[in-house]
Every structure is written in structure tokens, then in C-alpha cells.
PDB file of N, CA and C in Angstrom:
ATOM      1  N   UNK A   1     -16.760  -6.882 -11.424  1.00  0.00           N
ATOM      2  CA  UNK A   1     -16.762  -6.437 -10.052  1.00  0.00           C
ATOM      3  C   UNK A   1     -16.262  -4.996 -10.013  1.00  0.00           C
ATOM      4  N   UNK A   2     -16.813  -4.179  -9.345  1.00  0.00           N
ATOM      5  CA  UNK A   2     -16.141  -2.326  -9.207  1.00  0.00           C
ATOM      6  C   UNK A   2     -15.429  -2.822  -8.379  1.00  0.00           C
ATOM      7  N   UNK A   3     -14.443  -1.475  -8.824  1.00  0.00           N
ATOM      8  CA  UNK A   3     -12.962  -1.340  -8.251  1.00  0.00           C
ATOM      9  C   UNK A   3     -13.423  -1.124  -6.724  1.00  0.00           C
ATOM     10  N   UNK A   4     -14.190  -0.584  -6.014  1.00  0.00           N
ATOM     11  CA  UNK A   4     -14.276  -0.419  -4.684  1.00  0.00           C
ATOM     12  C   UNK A   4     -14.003  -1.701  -4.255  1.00  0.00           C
ATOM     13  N   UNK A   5     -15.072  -2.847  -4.623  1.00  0.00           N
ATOM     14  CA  UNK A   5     -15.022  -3.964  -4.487  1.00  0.00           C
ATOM     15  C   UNK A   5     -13.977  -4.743  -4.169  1.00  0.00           C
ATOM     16  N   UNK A   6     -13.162  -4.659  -5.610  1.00  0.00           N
ATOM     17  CA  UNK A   6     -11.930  -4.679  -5.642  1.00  0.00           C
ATOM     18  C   UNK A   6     -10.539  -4.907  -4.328  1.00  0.00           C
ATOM     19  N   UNK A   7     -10.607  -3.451  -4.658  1.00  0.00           N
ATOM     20  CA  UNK A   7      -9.843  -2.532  -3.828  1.00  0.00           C
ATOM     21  C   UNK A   7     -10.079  -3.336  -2.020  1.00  0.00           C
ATOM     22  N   UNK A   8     -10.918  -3.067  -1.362  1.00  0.00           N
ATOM     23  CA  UNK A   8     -11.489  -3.701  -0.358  1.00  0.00           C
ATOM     24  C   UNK A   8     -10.857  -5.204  -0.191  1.00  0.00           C
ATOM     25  N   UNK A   9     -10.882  -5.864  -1.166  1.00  0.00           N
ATOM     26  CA  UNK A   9     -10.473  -7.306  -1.119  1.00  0.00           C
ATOM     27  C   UNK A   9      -8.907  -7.466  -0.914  1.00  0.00           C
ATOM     28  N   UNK A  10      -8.026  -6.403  -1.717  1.00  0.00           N
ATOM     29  CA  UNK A  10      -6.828  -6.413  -2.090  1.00  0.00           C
ATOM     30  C   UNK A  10      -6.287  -5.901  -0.831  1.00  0.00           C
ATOM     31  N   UNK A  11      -6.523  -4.667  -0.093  1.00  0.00           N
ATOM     32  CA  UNK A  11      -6.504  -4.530   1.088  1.00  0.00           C
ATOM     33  C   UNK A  11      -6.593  -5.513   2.028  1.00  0.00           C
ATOM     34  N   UNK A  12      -7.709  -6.030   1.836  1.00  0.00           N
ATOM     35  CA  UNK A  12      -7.899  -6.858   3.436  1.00  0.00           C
ATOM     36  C   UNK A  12      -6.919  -8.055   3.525  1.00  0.00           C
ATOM     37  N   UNK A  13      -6.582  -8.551   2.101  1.00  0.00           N
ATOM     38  CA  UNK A  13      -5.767 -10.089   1.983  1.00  0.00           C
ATOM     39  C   UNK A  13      -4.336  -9.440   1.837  1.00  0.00           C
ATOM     40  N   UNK A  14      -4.477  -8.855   0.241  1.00  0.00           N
ATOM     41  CA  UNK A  14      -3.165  -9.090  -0.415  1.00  0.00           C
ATOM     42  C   UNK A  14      -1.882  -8.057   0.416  1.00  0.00           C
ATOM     43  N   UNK A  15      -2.705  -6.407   1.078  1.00  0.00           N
ATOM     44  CA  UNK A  15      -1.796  -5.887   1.593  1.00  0.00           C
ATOM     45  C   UNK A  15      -1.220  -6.537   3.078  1.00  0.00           C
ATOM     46  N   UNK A  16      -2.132  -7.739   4.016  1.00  0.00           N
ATOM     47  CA  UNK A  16      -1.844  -8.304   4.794  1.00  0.00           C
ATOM     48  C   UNK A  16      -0.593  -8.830   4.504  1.00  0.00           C
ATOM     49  N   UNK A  17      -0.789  -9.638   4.144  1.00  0.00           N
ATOM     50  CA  UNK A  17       0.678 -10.480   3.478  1.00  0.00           C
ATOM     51  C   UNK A  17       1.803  -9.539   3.136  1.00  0.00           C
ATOM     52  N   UNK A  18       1.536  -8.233   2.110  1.00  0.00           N
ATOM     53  CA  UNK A  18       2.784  -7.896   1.430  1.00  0.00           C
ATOM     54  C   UNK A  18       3.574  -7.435   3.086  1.00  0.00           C
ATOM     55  N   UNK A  19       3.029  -6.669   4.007  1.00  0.00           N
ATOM     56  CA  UNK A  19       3.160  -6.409   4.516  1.00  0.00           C
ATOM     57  C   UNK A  19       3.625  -6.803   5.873  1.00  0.00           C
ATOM     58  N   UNK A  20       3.373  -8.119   6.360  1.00  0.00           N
ATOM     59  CA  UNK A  20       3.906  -9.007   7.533  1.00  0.00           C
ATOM     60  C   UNK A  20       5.104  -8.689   7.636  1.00  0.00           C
ATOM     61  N   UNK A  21       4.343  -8.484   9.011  1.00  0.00           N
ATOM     62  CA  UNK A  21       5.792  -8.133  10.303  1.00  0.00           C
ATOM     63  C   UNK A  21       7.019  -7.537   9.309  1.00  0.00           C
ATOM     64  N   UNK A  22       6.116  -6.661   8.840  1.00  0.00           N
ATOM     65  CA  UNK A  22       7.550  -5.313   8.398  1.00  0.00           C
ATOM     66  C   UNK A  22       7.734  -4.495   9.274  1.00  0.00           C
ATOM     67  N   UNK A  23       6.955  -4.078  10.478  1.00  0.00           N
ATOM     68  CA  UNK A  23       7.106  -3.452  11.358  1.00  0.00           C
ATOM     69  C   UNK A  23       8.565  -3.844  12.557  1.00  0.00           C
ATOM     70  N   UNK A  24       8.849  -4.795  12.360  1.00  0.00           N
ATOM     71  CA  UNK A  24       9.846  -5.489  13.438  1.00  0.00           C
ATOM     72  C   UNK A  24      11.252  -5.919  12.442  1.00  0.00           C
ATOM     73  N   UNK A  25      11.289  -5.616  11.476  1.00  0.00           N
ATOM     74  CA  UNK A  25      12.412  -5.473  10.961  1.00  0.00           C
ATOM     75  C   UNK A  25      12.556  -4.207  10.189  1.00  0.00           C
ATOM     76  N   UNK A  26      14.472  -4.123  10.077  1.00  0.00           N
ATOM     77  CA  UNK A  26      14.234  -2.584   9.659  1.00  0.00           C
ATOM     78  C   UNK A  26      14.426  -2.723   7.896  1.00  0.00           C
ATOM     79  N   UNK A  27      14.119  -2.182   7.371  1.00  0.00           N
ATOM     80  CA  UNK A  27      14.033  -1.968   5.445  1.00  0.00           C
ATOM     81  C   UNK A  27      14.502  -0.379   5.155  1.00  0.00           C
ATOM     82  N   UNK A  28      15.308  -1.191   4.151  1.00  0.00           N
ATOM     83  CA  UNK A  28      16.193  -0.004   3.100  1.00  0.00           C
ATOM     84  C   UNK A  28      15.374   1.025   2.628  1.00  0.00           C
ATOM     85  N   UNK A  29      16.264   2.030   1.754  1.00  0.00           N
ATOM     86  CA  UNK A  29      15.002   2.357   1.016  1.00  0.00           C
ATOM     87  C   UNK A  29      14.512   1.371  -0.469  1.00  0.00           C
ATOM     88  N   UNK A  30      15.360   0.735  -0.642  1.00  0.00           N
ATOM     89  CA  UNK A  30      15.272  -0.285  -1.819  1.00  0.00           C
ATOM     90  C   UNK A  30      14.219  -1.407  -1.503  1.00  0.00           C
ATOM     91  N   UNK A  31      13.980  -1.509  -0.498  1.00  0.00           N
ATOM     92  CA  UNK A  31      13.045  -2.188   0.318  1.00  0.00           C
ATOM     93  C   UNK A  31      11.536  -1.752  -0.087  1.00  0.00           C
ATOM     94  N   UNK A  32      11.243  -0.809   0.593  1.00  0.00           N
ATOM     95  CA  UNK A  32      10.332   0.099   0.755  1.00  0.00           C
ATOM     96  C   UNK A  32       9.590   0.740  -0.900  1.00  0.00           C
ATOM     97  N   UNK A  33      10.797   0.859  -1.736  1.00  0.00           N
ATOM     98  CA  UNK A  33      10.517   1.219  -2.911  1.00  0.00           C
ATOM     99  C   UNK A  33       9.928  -0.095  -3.362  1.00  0.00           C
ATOM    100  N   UNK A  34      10.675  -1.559  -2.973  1.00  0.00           N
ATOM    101  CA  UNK A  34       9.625  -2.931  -3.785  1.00  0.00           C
ATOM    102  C   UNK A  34       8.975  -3.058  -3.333  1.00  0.00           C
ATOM    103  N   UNK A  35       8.520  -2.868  -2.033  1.00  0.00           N
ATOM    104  CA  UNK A  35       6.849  -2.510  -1.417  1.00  0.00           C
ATOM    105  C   UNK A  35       6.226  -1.806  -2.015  1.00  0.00           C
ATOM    106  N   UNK A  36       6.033  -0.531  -2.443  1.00  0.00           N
ATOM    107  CA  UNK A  36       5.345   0.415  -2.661  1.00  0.00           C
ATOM    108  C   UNK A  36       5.393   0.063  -4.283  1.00  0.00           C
ATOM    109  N   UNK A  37       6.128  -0.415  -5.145  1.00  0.00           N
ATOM    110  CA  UNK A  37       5.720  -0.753  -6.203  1.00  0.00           C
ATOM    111  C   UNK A  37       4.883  -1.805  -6.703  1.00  0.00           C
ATOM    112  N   UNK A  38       5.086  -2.808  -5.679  1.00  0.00           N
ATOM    113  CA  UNK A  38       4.239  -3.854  -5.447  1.00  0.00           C
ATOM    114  C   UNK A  38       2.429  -3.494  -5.615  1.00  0.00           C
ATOM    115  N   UNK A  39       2.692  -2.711  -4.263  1.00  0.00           N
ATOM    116  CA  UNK A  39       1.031  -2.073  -4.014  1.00  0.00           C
ATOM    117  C   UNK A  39       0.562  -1.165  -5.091  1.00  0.00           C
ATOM    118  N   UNK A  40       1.642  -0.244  -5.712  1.00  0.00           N
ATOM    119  CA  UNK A  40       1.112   0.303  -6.077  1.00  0.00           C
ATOM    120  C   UNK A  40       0.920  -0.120  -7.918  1.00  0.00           C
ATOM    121  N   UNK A  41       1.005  -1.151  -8.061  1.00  0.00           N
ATOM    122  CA  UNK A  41       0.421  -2.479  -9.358  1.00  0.00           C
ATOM    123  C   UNK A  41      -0.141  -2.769  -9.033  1.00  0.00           C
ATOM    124  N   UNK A  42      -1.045  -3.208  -8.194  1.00  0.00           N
ATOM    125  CA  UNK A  42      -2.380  -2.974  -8.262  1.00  0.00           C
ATOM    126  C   UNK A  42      -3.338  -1.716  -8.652  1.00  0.00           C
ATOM    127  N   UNK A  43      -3.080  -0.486  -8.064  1.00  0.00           N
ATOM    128  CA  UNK A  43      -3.743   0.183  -9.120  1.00  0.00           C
ATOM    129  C   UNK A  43      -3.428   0.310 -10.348  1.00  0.00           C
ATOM    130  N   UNK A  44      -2.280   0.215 -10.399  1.00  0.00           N
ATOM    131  CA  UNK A  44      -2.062   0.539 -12.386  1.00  0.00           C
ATOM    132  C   UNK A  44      -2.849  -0.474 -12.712  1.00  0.00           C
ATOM    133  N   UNK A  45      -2.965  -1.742 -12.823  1.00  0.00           N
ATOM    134  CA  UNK A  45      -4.067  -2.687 -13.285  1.00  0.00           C
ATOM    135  C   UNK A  45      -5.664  -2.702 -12.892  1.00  0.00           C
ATOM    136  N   UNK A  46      -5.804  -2.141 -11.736  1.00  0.00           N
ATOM    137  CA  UNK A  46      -6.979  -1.997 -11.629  1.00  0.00           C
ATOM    138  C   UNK A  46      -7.897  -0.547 -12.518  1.00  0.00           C
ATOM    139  N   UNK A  47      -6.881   0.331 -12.286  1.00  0.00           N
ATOM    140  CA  UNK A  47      -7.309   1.683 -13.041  1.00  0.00           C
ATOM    141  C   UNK A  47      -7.210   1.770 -14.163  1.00  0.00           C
ATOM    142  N   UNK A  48      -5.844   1.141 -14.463  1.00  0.00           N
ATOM    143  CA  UNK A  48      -5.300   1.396 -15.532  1.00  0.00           C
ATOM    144  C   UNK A  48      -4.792   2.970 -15.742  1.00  0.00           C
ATOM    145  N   UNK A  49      -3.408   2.990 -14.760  1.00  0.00           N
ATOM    146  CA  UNK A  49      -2.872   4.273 -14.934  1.00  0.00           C
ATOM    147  C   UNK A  49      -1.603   4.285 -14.435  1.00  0.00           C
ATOM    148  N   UNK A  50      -1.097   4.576 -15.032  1.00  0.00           N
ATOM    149  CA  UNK A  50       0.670   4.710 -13.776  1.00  0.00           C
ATOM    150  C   UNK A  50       1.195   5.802 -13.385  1.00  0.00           C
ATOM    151  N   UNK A  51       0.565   6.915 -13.787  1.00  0.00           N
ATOM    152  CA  UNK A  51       0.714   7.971 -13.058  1.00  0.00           C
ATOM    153  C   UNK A  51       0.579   8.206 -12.054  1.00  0.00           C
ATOM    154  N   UNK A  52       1.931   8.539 -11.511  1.00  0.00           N
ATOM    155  CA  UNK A  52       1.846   8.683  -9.754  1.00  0.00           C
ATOM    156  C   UNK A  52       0.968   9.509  -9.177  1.00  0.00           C
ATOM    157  N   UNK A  53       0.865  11.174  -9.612  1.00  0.00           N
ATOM    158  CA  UNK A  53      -0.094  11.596  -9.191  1.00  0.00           C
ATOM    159  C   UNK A  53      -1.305  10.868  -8.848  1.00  0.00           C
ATOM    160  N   UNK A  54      -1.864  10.629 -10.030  1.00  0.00           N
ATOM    161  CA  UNK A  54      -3.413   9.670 -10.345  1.00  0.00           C
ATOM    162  C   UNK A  54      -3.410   8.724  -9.519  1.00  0.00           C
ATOM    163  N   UNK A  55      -2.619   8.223  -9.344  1.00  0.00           N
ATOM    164  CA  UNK A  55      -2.122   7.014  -7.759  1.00  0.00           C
ATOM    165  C   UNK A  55      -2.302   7.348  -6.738  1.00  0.00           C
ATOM    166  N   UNK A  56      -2.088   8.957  -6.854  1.00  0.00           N
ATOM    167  CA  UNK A  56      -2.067   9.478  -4.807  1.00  0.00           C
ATOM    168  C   UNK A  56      -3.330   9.806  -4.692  1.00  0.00           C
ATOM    169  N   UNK A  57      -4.011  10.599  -5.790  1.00  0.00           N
ATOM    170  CA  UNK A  57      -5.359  10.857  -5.850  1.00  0.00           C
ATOM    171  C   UNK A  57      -6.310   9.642  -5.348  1.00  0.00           C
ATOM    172  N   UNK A  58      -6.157   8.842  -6.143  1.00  0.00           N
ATOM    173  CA  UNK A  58      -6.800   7.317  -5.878  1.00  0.00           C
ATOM    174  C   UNK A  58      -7.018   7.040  -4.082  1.00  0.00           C
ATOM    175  N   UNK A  59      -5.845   6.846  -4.087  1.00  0.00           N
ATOM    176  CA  UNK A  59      -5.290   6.634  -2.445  1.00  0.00           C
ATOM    177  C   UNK A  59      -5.704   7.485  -1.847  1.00  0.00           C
ATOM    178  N   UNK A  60      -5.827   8.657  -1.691  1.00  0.00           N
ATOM    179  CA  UNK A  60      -6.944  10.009  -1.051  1.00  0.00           C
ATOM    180  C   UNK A  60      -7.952   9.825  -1.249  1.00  0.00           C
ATOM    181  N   UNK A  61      -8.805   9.691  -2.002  1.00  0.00           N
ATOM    182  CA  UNK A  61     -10.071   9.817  -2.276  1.00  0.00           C
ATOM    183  C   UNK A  61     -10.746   8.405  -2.044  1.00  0.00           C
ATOM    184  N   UNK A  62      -9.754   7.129  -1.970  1.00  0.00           N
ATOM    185  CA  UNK A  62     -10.319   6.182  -1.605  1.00  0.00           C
ATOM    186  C   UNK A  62      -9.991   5.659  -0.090  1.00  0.00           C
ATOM    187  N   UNK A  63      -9.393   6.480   0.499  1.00  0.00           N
ATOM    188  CA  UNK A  63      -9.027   6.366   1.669  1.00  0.00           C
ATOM    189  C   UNK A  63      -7.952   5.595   2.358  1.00  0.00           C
ATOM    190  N   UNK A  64      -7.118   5.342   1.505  1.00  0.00           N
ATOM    191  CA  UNK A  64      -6.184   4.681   2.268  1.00  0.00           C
ATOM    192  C   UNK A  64      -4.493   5.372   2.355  1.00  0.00           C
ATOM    193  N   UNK A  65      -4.107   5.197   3.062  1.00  0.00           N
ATOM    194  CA  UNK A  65      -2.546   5.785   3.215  1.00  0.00           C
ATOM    195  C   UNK A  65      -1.478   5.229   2.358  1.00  0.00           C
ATOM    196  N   UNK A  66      -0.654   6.095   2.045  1.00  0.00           N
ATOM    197  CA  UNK A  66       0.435   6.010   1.365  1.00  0.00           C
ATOM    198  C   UNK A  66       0.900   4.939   2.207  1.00  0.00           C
ATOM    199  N   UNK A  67       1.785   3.737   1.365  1.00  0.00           N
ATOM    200  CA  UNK A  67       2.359   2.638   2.158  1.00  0.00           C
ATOM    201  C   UNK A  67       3.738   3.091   2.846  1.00  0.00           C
ATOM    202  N   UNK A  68       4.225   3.848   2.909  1.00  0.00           N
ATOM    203  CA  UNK A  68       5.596   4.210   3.857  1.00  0.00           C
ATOM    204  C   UNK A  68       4.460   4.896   4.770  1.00  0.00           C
ATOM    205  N   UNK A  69       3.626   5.406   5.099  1.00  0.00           N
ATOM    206  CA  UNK A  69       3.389   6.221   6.197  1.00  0.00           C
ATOM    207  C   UNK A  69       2.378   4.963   6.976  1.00  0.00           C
ATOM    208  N   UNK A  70       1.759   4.188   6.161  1.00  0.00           N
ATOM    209  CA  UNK A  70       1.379   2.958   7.237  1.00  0.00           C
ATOM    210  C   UNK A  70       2.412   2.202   7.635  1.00  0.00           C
ATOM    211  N   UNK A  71       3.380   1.842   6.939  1.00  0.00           N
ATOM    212  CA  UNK A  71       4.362   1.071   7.590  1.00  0.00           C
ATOM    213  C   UNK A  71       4.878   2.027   8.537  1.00  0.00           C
ATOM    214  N   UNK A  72       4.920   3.467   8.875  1.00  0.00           N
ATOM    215  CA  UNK A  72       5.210   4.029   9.916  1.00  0.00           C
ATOM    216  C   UNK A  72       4.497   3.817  10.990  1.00  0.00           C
ATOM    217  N   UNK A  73       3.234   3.348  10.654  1.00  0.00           N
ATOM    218  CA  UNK A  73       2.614   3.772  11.755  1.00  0.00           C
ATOM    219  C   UNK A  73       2.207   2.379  12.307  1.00  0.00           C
ATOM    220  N   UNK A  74       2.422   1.392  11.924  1.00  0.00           N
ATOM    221  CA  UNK A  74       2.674   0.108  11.963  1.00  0.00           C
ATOM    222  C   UNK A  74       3.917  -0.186  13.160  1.00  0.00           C
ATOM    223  N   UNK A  75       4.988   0.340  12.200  1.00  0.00           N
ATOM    224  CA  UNK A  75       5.920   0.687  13.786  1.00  0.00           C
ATOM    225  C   UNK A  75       5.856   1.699  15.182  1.00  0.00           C
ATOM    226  N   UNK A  76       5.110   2.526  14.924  1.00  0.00           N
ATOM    227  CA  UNK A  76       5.030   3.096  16.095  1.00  0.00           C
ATOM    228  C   UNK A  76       4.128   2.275  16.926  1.00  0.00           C
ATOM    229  N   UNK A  77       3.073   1.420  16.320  1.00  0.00           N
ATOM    230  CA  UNK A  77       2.364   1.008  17.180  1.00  0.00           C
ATOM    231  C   UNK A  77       3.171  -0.565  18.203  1.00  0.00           C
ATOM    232  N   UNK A  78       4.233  -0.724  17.120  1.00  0.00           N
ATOM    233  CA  UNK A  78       4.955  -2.069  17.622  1.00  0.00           C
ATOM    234  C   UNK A  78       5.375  -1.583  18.661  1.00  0.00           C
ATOM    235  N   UNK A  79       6.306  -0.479  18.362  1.00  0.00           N
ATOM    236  CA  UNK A  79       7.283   0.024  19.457  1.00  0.00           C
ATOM    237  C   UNK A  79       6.522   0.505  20.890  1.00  0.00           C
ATOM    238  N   UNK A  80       5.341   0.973  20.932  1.00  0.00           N
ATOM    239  CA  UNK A  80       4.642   1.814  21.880  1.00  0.00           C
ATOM    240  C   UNK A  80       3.629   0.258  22.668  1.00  0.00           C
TER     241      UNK A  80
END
């Protein structure tokens, strides 16, 4: 299966879940860091890379947001 493929699936399910109702409680940064390491094992296994750069690239070019700035925006939408 291509990683778009992939990717698409992992999004629609797996970041649902990691992510529940994080918006309505507040998280550390120790928090936030096992989130974002979470998500971001999936690309190291999917790409096969752990370079952060190569991670943000990924995430740019495949369109999705850094996970602290969706969980921001996750809360703004709670709060508003």
C-alpha cells in the first residue's frame, strides 16, 4: 500500500484517538512531547527516517500540521 494511502488511514483513525478530547484538558509539556512522539512513529516507520527535519518536510509537503499547533487549534475552536 503507498504511504499516501497509508498516511490518510493513520490520520483519519489512529490520530482521532491519540488525540481525544485533548482540547478540554490542559497537558504539560511532557504531555505534548508523548503525543508528538507517538505521531511522529509513525513516520519513522512508515518512511523510515527519524530525522526531525525529514519529519517536518513530510508533514509540509503532505499537508498536515505539526501536532502542537493542531492541538492549538483544536482548543481555540473548543473555547470559541
Amino acid at each position: 500500500m503507498c504511504e499516501t494511502a497509508m498516511m490518510l488511514l493513520f490520520s483519519s483513525y489512529c490520530k482521532l484517538i491519540l488525540l481525544y478530547a485533548v482540547e478540554s484538558v490542559h497537558l504539560t509539556n511532557s504531555n505534548l512531547n508523548s503525543l508528538t512522539h507517538s505521531w511522529n512513529g509513525i513516520f519513522w516507520k512508515l518512511f523510515g527516517t527519524n530525522d526531525a527535519g525529514c519529519i517536518n518536510d513530510i508533514h509540509h509537503f503532505m499537508g498536515y500540521l505539526p501536532l502542537v499547533t493542531e492541538i492549538d487549534a483544536r482548543r481555540v475552536g473548543f473555547f470559541t
